[in-house]
PDB file of N, CA and C in Angstrom:
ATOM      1  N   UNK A   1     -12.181   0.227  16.824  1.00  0.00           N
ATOM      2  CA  UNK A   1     -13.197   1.169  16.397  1.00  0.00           C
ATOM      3  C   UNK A   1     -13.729   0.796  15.015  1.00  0.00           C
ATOM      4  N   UNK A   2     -12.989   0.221  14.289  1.00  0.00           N
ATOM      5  CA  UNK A   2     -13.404  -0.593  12.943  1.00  0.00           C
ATOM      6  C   UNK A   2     -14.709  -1.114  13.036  1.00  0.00           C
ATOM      7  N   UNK A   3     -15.045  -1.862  14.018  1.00  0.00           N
ATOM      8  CA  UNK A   3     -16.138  -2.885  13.833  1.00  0.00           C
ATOM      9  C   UNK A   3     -17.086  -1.948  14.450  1.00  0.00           C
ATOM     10  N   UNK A   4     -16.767  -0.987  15.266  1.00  0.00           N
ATOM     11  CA  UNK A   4     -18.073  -0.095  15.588  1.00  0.00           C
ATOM     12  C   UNK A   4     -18.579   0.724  14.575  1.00  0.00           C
ATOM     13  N   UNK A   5     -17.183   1.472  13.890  1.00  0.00           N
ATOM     14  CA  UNK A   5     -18.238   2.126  12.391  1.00  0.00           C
ATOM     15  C   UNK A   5     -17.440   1.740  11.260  1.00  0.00           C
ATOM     16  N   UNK A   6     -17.856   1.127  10.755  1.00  0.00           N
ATOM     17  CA  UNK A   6     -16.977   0.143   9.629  1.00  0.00           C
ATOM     18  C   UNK A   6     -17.510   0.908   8.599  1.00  0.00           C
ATOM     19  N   UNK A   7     -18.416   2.525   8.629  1.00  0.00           N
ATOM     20  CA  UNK A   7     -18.609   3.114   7.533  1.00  0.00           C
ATOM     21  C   UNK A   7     -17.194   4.344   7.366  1.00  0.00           C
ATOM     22  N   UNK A   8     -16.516   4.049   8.076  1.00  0.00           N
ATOM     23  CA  UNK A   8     -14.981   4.948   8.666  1.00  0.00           C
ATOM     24  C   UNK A   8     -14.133   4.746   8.160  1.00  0.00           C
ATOM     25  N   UNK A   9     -14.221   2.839   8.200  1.00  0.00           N
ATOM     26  CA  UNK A   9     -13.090   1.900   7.773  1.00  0.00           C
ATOM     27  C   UNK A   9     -12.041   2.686   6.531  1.00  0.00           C
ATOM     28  N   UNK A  10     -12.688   2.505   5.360  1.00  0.00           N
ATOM     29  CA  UNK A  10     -11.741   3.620   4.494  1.00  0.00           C
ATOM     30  C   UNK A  10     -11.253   4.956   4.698  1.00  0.00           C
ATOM     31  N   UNK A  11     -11.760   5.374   5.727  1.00  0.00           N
ATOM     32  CA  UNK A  11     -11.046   6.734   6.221  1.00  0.00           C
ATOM     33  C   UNK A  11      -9.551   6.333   6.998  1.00  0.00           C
ATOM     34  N   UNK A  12     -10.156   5.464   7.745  1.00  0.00           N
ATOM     35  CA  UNK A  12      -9.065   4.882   9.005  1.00  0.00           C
ATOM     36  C   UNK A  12      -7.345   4.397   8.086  1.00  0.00           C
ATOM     37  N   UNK A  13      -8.043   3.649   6.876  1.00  0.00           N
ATOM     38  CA  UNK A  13      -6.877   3.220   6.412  1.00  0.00           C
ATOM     39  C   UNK A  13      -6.029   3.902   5.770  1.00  0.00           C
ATOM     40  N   UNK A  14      -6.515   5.196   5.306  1.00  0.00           N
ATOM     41  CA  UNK A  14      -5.846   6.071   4.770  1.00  0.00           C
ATOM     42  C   UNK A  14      -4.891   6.910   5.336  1.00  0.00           C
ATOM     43  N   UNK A  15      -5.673   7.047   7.236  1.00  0.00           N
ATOM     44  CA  UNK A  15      -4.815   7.232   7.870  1.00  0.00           C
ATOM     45  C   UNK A  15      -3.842   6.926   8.506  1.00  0.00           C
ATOM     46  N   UNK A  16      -4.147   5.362   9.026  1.00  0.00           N
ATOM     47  CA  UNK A  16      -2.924   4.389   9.330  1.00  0.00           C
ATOM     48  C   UNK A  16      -1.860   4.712   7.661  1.00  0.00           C
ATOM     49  N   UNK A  17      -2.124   4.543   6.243  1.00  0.00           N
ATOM     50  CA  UNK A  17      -1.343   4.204   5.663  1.00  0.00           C
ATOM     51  C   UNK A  17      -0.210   5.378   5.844  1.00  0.00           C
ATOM     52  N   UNK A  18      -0.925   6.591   5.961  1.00  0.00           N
ATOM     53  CA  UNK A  18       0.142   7.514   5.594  1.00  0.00           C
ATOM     54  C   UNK A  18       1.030   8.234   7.190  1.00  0.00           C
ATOM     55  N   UNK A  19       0.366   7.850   8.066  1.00  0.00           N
ATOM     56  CA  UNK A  19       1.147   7.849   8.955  1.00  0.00           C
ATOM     57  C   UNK A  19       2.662   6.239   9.266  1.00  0.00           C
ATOM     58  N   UNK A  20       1.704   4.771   8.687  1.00  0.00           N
ATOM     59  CA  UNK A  20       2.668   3.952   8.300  1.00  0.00           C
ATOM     60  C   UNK A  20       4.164   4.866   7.552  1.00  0.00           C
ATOM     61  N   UNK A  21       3.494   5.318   6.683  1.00  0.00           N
ATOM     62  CA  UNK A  21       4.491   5.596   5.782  1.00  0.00           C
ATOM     63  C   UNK A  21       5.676   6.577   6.354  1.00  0.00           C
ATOM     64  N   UNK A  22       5.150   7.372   7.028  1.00  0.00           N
ATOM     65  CA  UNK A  22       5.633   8.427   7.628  1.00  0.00           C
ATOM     66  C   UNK A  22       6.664   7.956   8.887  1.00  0.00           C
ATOM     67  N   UNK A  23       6.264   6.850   9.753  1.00  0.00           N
ATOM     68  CA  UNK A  23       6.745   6.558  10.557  1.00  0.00           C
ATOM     69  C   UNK A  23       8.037   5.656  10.249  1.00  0.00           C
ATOM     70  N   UNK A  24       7.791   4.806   8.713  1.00  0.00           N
ATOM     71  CA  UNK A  24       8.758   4.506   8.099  1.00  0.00           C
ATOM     72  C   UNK A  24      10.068   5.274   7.797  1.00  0.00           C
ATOM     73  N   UNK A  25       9.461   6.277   6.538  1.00  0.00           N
ATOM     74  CA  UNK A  25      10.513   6.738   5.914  1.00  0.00           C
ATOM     75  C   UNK A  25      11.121   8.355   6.448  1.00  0.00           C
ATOM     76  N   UNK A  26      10.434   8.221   7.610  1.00  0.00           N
ATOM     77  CA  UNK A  26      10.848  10.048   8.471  1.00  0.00           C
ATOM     78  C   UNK A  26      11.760   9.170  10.030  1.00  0.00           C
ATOM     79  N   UNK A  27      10.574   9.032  10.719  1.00  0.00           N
ATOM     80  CA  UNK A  27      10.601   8.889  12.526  1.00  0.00           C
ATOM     81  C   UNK A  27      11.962   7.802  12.567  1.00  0.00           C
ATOM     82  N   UNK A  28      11.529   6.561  11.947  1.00  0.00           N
ATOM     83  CA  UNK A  28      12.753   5.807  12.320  1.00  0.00           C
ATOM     84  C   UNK A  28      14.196   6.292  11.969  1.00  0.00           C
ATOM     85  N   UNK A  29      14.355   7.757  11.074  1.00  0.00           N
ATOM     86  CA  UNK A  29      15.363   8.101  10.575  1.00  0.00           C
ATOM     87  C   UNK A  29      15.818   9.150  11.421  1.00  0.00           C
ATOM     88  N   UNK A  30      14.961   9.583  12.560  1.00  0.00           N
ATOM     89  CA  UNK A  30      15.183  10.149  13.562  1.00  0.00           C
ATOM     90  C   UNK A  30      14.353  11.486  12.825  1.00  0.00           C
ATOM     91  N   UNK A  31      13.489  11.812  11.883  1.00  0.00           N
ATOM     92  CA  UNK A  31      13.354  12.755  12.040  1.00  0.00           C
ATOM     93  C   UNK A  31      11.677  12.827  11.989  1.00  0.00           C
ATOM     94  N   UNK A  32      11.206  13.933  13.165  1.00  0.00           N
ATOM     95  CA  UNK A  32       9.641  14.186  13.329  1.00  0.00           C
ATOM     96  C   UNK A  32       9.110  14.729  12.773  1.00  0.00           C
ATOM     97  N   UNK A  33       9.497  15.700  11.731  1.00  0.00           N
ATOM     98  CA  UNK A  33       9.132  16.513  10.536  1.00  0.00           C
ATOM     99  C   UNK A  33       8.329  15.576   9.588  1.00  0.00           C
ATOM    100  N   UNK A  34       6.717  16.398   9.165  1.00  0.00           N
ATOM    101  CA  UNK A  34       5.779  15.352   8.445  1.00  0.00           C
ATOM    102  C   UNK A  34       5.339  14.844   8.715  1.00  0.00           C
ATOM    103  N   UNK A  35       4.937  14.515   9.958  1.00  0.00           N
ATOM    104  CA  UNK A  35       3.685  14.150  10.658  1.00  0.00           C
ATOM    105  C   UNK A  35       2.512  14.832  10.445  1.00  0.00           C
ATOM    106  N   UNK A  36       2.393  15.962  10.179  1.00  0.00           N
ATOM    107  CA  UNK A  36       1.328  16.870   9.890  1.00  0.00           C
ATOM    108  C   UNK A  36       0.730  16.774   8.850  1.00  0.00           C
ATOM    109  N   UNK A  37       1.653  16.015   7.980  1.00  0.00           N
ATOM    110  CA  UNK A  37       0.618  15.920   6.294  1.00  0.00           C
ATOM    111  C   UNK A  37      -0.153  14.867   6.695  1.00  0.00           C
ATOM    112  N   UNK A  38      -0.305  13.964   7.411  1.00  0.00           N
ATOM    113  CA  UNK A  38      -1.442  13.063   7.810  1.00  0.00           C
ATOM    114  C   UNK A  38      -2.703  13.690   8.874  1.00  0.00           C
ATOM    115  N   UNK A  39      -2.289  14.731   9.455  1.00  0.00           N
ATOM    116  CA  UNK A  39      -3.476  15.612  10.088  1.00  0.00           C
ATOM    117  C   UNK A  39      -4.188  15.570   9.638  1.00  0.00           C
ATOM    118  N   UNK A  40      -4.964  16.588   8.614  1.00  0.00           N
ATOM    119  CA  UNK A  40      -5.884  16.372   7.470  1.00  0.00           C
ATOM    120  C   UNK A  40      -6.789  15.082   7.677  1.00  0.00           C
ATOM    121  N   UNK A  41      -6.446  13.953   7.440  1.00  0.00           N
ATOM    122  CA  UNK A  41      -6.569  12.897   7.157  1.00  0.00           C
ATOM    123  C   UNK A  41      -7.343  12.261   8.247  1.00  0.00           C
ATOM    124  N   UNK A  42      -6.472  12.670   9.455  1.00  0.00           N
ATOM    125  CA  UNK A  42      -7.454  12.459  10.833  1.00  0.00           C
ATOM    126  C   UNK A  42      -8.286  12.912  11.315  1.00  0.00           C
ATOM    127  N   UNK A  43      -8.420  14.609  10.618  1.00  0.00           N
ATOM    128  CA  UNK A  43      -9.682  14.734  10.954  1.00  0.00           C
ATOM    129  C   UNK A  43     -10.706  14.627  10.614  1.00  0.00           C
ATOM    130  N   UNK A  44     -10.095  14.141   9.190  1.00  0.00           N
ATOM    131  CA  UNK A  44     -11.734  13.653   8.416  1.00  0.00           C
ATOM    132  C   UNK A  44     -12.451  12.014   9.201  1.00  0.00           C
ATOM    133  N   UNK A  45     -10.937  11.448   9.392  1.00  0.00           N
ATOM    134  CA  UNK A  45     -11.714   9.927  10.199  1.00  0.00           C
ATOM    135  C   UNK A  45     -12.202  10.182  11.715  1.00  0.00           C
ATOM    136  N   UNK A  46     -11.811  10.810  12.053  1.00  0.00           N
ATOM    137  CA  UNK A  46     -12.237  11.597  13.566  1.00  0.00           C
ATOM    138  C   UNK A  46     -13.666  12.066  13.564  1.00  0.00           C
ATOM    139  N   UNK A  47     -13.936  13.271  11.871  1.00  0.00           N
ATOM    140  CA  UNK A  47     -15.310  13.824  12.155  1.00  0.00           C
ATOM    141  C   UNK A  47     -16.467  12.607  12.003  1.00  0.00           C
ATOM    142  N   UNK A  48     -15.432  11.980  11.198  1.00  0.00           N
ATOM    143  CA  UNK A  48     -16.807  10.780  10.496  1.00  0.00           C
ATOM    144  C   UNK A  48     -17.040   9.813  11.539  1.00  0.00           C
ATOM    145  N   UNK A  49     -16.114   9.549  12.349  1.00  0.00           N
ATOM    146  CA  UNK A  49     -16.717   8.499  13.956  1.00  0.00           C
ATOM    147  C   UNK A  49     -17.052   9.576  14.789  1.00  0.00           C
ATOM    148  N   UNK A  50     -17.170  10.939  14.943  1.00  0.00           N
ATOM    149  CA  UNK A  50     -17.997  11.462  16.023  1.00  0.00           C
ATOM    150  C   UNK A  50     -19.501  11.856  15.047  1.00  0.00           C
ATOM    151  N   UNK A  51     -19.523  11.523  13.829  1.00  0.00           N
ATOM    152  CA  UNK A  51     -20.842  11.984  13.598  1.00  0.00           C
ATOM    153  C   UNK A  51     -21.763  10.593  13.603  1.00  0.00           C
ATOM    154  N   UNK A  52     -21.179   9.648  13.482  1.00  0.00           N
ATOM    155  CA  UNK A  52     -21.510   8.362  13.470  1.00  0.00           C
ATOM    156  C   UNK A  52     -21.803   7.532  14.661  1.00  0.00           C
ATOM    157  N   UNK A  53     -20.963   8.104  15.670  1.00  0.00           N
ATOM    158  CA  UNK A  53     -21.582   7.824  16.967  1.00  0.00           C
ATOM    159  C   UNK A  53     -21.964   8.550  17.897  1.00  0.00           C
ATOM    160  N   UNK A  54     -22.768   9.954  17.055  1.00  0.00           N
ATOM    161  CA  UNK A  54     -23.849  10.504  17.832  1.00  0.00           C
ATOM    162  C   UNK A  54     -24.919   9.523  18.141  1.00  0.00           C
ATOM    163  N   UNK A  55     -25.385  10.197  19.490  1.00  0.00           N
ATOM    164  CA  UNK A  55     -26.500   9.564  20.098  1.00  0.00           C
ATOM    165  C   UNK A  55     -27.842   9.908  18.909  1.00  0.00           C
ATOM    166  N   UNK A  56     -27.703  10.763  18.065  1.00  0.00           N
ATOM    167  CA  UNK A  56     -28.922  10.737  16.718  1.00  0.00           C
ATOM    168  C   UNK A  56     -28.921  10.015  15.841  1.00  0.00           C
ATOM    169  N   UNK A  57     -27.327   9.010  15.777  1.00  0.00           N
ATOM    170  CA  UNK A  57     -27.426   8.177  14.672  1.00  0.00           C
ATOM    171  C   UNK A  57     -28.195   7.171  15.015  1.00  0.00           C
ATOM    172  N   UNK A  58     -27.794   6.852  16.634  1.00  0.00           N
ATOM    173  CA  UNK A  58     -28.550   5.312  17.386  1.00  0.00           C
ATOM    174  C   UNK A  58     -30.032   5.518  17.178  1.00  0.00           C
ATOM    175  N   UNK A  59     -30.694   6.919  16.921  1.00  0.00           N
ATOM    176  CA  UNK A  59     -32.197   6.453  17.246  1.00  0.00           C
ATOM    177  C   UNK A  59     -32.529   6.592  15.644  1.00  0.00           C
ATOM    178  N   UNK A  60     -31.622   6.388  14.471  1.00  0.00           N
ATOM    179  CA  UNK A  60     -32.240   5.801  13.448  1.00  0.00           C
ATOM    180  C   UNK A  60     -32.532   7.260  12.791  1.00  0.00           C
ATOM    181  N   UNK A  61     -31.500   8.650  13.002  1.00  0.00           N
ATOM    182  CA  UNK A  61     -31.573   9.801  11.737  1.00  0.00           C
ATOM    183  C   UNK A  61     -30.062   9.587  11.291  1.00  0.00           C
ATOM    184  N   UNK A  62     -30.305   9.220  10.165  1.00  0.00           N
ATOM    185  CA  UNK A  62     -28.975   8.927   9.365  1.00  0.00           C
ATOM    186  C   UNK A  62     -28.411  10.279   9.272  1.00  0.00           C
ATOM    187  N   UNK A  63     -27.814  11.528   9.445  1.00  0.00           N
ATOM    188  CA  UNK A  63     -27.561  12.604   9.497  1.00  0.00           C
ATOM    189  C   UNK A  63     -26.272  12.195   8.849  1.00  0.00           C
ATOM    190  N   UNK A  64     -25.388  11.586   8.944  1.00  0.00           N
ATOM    191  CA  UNK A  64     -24.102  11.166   8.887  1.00  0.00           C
ATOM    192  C   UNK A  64     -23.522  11.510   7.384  1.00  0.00           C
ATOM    193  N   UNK A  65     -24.758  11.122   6.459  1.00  0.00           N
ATOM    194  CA  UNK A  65     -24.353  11.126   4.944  1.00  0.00           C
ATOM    195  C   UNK A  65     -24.411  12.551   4.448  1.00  0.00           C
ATOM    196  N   UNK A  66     -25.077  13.165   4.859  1.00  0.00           N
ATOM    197  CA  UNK A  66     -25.432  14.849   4.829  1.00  0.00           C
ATOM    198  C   UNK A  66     -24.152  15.951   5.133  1.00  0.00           C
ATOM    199  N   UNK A  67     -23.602  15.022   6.106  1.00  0.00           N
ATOM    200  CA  UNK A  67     -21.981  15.578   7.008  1.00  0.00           C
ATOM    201  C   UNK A  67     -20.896  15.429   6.345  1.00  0.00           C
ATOM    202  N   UNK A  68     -20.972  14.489   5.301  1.00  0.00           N
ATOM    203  CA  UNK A  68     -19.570  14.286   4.352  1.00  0.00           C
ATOM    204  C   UNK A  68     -18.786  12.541   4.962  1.00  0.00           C
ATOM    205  N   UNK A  69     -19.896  11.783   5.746  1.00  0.00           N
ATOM    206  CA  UNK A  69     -18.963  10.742   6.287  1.00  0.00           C
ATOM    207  C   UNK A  69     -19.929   9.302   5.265  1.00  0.00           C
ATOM    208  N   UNK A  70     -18.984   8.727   4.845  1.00  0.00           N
ATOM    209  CA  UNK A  70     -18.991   7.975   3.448  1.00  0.00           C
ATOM    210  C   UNK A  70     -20.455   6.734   4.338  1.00  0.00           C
ATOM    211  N   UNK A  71     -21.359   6.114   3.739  1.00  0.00           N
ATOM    212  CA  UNK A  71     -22.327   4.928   4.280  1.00  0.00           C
ATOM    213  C   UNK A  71     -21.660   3.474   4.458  1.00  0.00           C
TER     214      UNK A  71
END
């Protein structure tokens, strides 16, 4: 999904990092608690690829920057 909206890209990594992190220093320790502080996080990279690949972005109304999702 990177190369489709690579205006995301810094959203995405923020979320891989802190779920990385999470999956590190929680899950492998057996515990699932804290997964949720990366929620947040996904839904900001979530809103910013569904506003980005509205069918209004393809016909050329940038709406996207207006929505809070970075250019």
């Amino acid at each position: 999904m990177d190369k489709l909206v690579p205006e995301c890209t810094p959203l995405k990594a923020q979320y891989d990092g802190c779920m990385s992190k999470w999956y590190r220093s929680r899950f492998l320790k057996g515990t699932l608690s804290g997964v949720e502080d990366c929620w947040p996080l996904l839904e900001v990279y979530q809103d910013c690829v569904e506003v980005r690949h509205s069918p209004r972005n393809f016909h050329g109304n940038n709406d996207a920057e207006q929505e809070g999702c970075p250019r």
